[in-house]
Protein backbone atom coordinates (compact mmCIF):
# COMPACT_ATOMS: atom_id res chain seq x y z
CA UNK A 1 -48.27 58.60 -64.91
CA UNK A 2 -50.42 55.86 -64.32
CA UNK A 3 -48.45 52.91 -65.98
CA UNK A 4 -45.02 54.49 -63.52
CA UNK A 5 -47.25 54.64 -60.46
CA UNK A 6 -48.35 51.04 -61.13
CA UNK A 7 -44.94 49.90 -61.32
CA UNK A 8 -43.60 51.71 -58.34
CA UNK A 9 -47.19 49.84 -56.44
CA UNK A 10 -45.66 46.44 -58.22
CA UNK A 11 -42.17 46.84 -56.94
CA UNK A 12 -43.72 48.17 -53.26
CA UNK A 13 -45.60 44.81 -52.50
CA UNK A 14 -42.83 42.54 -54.05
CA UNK A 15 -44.59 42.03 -57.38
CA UNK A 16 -41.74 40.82 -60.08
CA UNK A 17 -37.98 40.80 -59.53
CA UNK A 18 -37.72 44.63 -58.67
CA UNK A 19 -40.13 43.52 -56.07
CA UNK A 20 -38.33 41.07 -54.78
CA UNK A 21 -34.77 43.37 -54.49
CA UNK A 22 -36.99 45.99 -52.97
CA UNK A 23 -38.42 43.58 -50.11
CA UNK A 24 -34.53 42.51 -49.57
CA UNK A 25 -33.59 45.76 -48.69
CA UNK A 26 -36.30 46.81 -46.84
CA UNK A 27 -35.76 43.65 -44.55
CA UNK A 28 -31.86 44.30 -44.74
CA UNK A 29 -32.80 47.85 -43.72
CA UNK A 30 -34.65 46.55 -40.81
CA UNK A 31 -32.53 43.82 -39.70
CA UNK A 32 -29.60 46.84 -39.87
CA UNK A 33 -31.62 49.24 -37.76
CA UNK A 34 -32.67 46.52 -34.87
CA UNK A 35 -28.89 44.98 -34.94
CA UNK A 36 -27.07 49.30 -34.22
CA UNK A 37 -30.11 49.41 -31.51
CA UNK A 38 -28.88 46.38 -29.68
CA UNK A 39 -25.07 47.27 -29.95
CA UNK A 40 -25.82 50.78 -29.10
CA UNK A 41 -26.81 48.80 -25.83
CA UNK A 42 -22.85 47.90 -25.37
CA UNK A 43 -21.31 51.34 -23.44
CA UNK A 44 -17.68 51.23 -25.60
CA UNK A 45 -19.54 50.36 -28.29
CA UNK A 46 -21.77 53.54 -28.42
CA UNK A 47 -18.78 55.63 -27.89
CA UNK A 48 -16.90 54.31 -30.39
CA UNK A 49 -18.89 54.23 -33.09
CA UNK A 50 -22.07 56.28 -31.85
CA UNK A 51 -21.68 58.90 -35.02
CA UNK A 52 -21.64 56.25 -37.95
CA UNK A 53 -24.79 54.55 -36.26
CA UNK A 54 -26.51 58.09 -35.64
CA UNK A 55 -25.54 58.64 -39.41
CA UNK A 56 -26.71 54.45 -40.72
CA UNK A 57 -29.81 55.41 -38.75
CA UNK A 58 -30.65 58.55 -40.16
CA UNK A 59 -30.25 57.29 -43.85
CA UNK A 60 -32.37 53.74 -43.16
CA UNK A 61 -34.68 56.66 -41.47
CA UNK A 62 -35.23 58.42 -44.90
CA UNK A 63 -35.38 55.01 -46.55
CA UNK A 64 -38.64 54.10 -44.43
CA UNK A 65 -40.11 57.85 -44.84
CA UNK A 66 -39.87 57.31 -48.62
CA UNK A 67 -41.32 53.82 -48.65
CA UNK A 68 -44.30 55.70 -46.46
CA UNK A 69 -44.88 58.31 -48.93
CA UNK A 70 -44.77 55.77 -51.61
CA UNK A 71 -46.91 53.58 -50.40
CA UNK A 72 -50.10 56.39 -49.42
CA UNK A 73 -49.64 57.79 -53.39
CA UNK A 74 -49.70 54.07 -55.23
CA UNK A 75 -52.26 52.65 -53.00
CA UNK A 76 -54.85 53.43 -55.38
CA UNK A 77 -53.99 51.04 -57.45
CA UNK A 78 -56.10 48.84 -55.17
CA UNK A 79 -59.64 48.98 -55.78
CA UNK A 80 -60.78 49.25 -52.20
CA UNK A 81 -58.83 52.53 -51.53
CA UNK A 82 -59.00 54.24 -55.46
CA UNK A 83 -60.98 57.58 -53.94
CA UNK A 84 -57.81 59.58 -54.24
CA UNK A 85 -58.25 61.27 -50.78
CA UNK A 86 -60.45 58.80 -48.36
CA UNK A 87 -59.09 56.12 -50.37
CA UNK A 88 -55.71 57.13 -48.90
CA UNK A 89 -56.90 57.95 -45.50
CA UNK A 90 -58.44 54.54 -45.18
CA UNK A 91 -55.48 52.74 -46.13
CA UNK A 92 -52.97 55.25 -43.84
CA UNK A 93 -55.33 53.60 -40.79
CA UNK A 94 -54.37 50.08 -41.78
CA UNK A 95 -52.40 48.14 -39.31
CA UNK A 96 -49.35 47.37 -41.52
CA UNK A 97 -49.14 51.72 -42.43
CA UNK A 98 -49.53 52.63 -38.69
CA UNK A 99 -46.84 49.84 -38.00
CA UNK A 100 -44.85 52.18 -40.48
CA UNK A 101 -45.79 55.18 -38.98
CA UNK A 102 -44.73 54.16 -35.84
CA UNK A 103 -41.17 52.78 -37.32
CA UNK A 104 -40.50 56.74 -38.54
CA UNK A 105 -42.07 58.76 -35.73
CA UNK A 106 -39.01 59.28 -34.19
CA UNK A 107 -38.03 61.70 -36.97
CA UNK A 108 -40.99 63.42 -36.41
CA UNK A 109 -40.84 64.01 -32.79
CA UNK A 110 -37.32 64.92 -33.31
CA UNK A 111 -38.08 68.04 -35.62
CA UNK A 112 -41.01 69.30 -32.99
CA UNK A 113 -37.79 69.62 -30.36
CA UNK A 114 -38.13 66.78 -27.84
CA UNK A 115 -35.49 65.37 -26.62
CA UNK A 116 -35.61 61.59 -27.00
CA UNK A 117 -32.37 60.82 -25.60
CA UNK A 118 -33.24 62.26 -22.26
CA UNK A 119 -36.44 60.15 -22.22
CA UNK A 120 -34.82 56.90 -23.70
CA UNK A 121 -38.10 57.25 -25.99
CA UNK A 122 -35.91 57.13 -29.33
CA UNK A 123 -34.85 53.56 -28.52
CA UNK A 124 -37.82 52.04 -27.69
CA UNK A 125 -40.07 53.41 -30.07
CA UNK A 126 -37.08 52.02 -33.18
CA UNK A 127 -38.57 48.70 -31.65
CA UNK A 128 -41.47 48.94 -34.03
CA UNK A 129 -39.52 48.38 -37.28
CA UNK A 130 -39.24 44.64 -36.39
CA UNK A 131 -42.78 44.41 -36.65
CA UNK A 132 -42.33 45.76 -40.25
CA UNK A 133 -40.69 42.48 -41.32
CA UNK A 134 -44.22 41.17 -41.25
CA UNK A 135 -44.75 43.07 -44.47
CA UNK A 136 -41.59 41.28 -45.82
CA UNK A 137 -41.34 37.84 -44.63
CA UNK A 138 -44.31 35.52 -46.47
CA UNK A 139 -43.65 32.80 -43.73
CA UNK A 140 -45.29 34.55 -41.50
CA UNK A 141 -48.70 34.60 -43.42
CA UNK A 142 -48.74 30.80 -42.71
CA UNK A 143 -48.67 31.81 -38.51
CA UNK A 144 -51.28 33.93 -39.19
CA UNK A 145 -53.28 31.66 -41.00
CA UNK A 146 -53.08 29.47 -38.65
CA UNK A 147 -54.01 31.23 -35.35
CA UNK A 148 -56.97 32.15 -37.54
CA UNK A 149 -58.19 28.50 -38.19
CA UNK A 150 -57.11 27.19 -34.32
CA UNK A 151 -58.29 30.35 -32.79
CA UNK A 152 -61.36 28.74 -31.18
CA UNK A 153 -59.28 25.78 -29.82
CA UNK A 154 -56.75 28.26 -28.59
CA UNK A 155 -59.58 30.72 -27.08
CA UNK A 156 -60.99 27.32 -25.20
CA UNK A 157 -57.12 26.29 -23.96
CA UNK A 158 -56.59 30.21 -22.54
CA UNK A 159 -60.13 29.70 -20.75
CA UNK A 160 -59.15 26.40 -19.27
CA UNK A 161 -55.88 28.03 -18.27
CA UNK A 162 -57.60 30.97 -16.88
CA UNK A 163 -60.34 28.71 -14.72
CA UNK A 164 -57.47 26.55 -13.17
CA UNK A 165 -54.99 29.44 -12.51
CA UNK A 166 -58.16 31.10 -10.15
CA UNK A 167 -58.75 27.94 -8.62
CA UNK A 168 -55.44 26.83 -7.95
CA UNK A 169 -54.84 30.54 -6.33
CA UNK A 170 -58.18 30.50 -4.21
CA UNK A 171 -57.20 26.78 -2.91
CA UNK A 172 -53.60 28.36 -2.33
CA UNK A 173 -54.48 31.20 -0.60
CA UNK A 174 -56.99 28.95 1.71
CA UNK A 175 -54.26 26.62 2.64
CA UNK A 176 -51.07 28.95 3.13
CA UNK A 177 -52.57 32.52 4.81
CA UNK A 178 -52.79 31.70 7.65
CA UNK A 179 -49.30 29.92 7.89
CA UNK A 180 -47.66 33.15 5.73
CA UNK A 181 -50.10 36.09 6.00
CA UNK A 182 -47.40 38.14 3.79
CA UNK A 183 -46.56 35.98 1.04
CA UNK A 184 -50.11 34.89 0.45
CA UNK A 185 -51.85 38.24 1.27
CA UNK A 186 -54.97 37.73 -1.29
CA UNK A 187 -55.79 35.61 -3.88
CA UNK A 188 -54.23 37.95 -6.71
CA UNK A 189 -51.33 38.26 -4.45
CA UNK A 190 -51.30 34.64 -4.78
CA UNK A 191 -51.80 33.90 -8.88
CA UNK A 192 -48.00 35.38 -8.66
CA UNK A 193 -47.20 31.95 -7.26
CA UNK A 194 -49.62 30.21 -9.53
CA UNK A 195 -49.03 31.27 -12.81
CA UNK A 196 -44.87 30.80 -11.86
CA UNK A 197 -45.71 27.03 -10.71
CA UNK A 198 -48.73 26.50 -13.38
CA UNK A 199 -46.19 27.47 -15.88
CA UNK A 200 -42.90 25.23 -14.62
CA UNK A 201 -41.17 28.19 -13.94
CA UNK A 202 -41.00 27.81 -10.19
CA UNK A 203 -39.31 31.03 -9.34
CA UNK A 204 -39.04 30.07 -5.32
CA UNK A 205 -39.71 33.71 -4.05
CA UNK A 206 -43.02 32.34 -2.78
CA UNK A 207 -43.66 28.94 -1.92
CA UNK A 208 -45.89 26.57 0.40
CA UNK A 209 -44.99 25.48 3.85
CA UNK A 210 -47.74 23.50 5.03
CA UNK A 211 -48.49 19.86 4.19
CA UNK A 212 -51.44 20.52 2.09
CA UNK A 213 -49.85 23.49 0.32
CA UNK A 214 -47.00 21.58 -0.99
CA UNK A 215 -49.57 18.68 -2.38
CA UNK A 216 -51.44 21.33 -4.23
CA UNK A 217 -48.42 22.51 -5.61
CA UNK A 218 -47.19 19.29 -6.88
CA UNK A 219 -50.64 18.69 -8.43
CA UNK A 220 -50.24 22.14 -10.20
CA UNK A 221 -46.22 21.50 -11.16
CA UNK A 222 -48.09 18.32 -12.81
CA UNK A 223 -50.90 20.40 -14.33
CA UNK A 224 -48.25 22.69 -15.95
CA UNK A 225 -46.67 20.30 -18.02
CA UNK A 226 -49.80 19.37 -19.88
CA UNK A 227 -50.96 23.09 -20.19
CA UNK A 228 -47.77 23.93 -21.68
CA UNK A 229 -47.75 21.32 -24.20
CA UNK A 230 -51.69 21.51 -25.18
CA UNK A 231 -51.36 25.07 -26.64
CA UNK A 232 -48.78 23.65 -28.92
CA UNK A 233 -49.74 20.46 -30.00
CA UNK A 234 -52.67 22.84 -31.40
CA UNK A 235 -50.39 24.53 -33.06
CA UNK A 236 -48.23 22.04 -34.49
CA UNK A 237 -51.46 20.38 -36.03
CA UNK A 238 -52.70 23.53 -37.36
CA UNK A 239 -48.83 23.94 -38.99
CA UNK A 240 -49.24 20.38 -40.42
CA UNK A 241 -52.49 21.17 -42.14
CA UNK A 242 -51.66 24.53 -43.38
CA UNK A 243 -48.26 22.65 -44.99
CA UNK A 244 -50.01 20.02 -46.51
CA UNK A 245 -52.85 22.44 -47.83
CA UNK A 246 -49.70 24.58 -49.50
CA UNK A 247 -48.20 21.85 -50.92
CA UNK A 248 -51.44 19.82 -52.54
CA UNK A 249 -52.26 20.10 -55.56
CA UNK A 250 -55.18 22.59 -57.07
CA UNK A 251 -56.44 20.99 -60.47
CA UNK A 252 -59.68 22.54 -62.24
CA UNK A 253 -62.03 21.05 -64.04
CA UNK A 254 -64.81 22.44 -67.02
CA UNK A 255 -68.32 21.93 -67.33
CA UNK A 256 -68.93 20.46 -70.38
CA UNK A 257 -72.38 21.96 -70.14
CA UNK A 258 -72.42 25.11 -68.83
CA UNK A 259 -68.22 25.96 -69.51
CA UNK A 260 -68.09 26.97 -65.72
CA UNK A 261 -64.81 25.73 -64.05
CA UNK A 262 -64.16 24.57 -60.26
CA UNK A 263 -60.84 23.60 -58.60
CA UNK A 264 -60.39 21.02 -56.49
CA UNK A 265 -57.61 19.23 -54.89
C-alpha cells in the first residue's frame, strides 16, 4: 500500500517519466479549460458548440477533483505533513491546494443548487486553473526566485514610486483647482491623472491647462520613463544572476581529515 501510494506521490509532483506525462496533461488540461472559457466568450461560438464544451469541461472537471483527492492521501509521503489527519489538513491550507480548490469549486457550488450561469460566477471563478500551471511549469520557480532575492530593491522602487506619485498629485492639485475645480477636485481625485502620466499612459480625460500645470506634467511624462524602466532593469539583473547561478558548475570537495564534503562553484 505504501510502495503504490509512493508511486502515485512520485508521478503527482513529476518525479520520473510517469511524472513527467502526468504534468503534460495536467497543463494540457489547463491550457484546454482556459482556451473553451475564452471561446465560450464568442456568442455563435457558444451556441454552436456550447454542449461539447459543457461536456470537455465537466470531464477536465473530474480530472482536477481526482488529482485533489490524490494529492491530500499521498501527501504523507512528505515528512512535514506524515500525521495522517493534521498532516493532511496542514497541507489542504497550502497555497498551491487552495489554488486547486478554487480551480474545482465550481462543481461544488453546482451540486448545493446555485445557479452560476445567472451570476456569471462559473466563468470567473474557472479563472483560477491558470494559476495551477504554476504547479506545472518549472520556469516559473526561477520568477519566483528572483522576486525573492530583488524583493528589497523592488520594495525601495514601489516606495519611491509611491512618494513621487503623492507629490506630483499634491503639486497638481495646487496648480490646476482652481483653473478646473471638477477635474482636479482633491488630491486622490488627482493621482487618477498622475499615475496615467507617471506611467506614460497619458489617457487625456484629465489634463492641465495652466502654464505651470503643463511644466509639471512634462517633468512627470519625463519621470515616467525612468520609473518604468528601473523596476525592470532590477529584474533583468536578478534574471541574469539566477541564469548564471543555474548554469555554473557545483563541484565538491573531501576533507582529507575529517571525510566531510563541501560544494562549491
Amino acid at each position: 500500500m505504501g510502495t503504490f501510494r509512493a508511486r502515485v506521490f512520485a508521478a503527482l509532483n513529476s518525479e520520473g517519466a510517469l511524472g513527467r506525462r502526468v504534468s503534460r496533461v495536467l497543463l494540457y488540461c489547463i491550457i484546454l479549460s482556459v482556451a473553451m472559457l475564452v471561446m465560450e466568450s464568442v456568442e455563435w461560438i457558444r451556441v454552436d458548440h456550447g454542449v461539447l464544451f459543457e461536456r470537455l469541461n465537466g470531464a477536465i472537471m473530474l480530472v482536477f477533483v481526482a488529482e485533489y483527492i490524490l494529492r491530500l492521501w499521498t501527501c504523507v509521503e512528505i515528512p512535514t505533513y506524515a500525521h495522517p489527519v493534521l498532516g493532511r489538513v496542514r497541507y489542504a491550507l497550502t497555497p498551491f491546494m487552495l489554488i486547486d480548490l478554487l480551480a474545482i469549486s465550481p462543481l461544488f457550488l453546482v451540486s448545493l443548487g446555485i445557479d452560476l450561469r445567472s451570476m456569471r460566477l462559473f466563468r470567473t471563478v474557472r479563472l483560477f486553473r491558470v494559476l495551477k500551471i504554476a504547479r506545472y511549469v518549472h520556469a516559473l520557480d526561477a520568477i519566483k526566485k528572483v522576486l525573492i532575492v530583488k524583493r528589497h530593491q523592488l520594495g525601495v522602487t514601489v516606495g519611491i514610486v509611491f512618494f513621487l506619485l503623492l507629490v506630483t498629485s499634491a503639486l497638481m492639485y495646487e496648480l490646476e483647482h482652481e483653473a478646473q475645480p471638477h477635474a482636479f477636485s482633491s488630491i486622490p481625485a488627482t493621482m487618477w491623472w498622475a499615475v496615467a502620466s507617471l506611467t506614460t499612459v497619458g489617457y487625456g480625460d484629465i489634463y492641465p491647462i495652466t502654464p505651470l500645470g503643463k511644466l509639471l506634467a512634462a517633468v512627470s511624462a519625463v519621470l515616467g520613463v525612468g520609473l518604468v524602466a528601473l523596476p525592470a532593469g532590477i529584474l533583468a539583473s536578478g534574471f541574469s544572476s539566477q541564469t548564471e547561478a543555474d548554469h555554473s558548475p557545483v563541484h565538491s570537495s573531501v576533507c582529507p581529515h575529517c571525510g566531510r564534503g563541501e560544494e562549491y562553484e
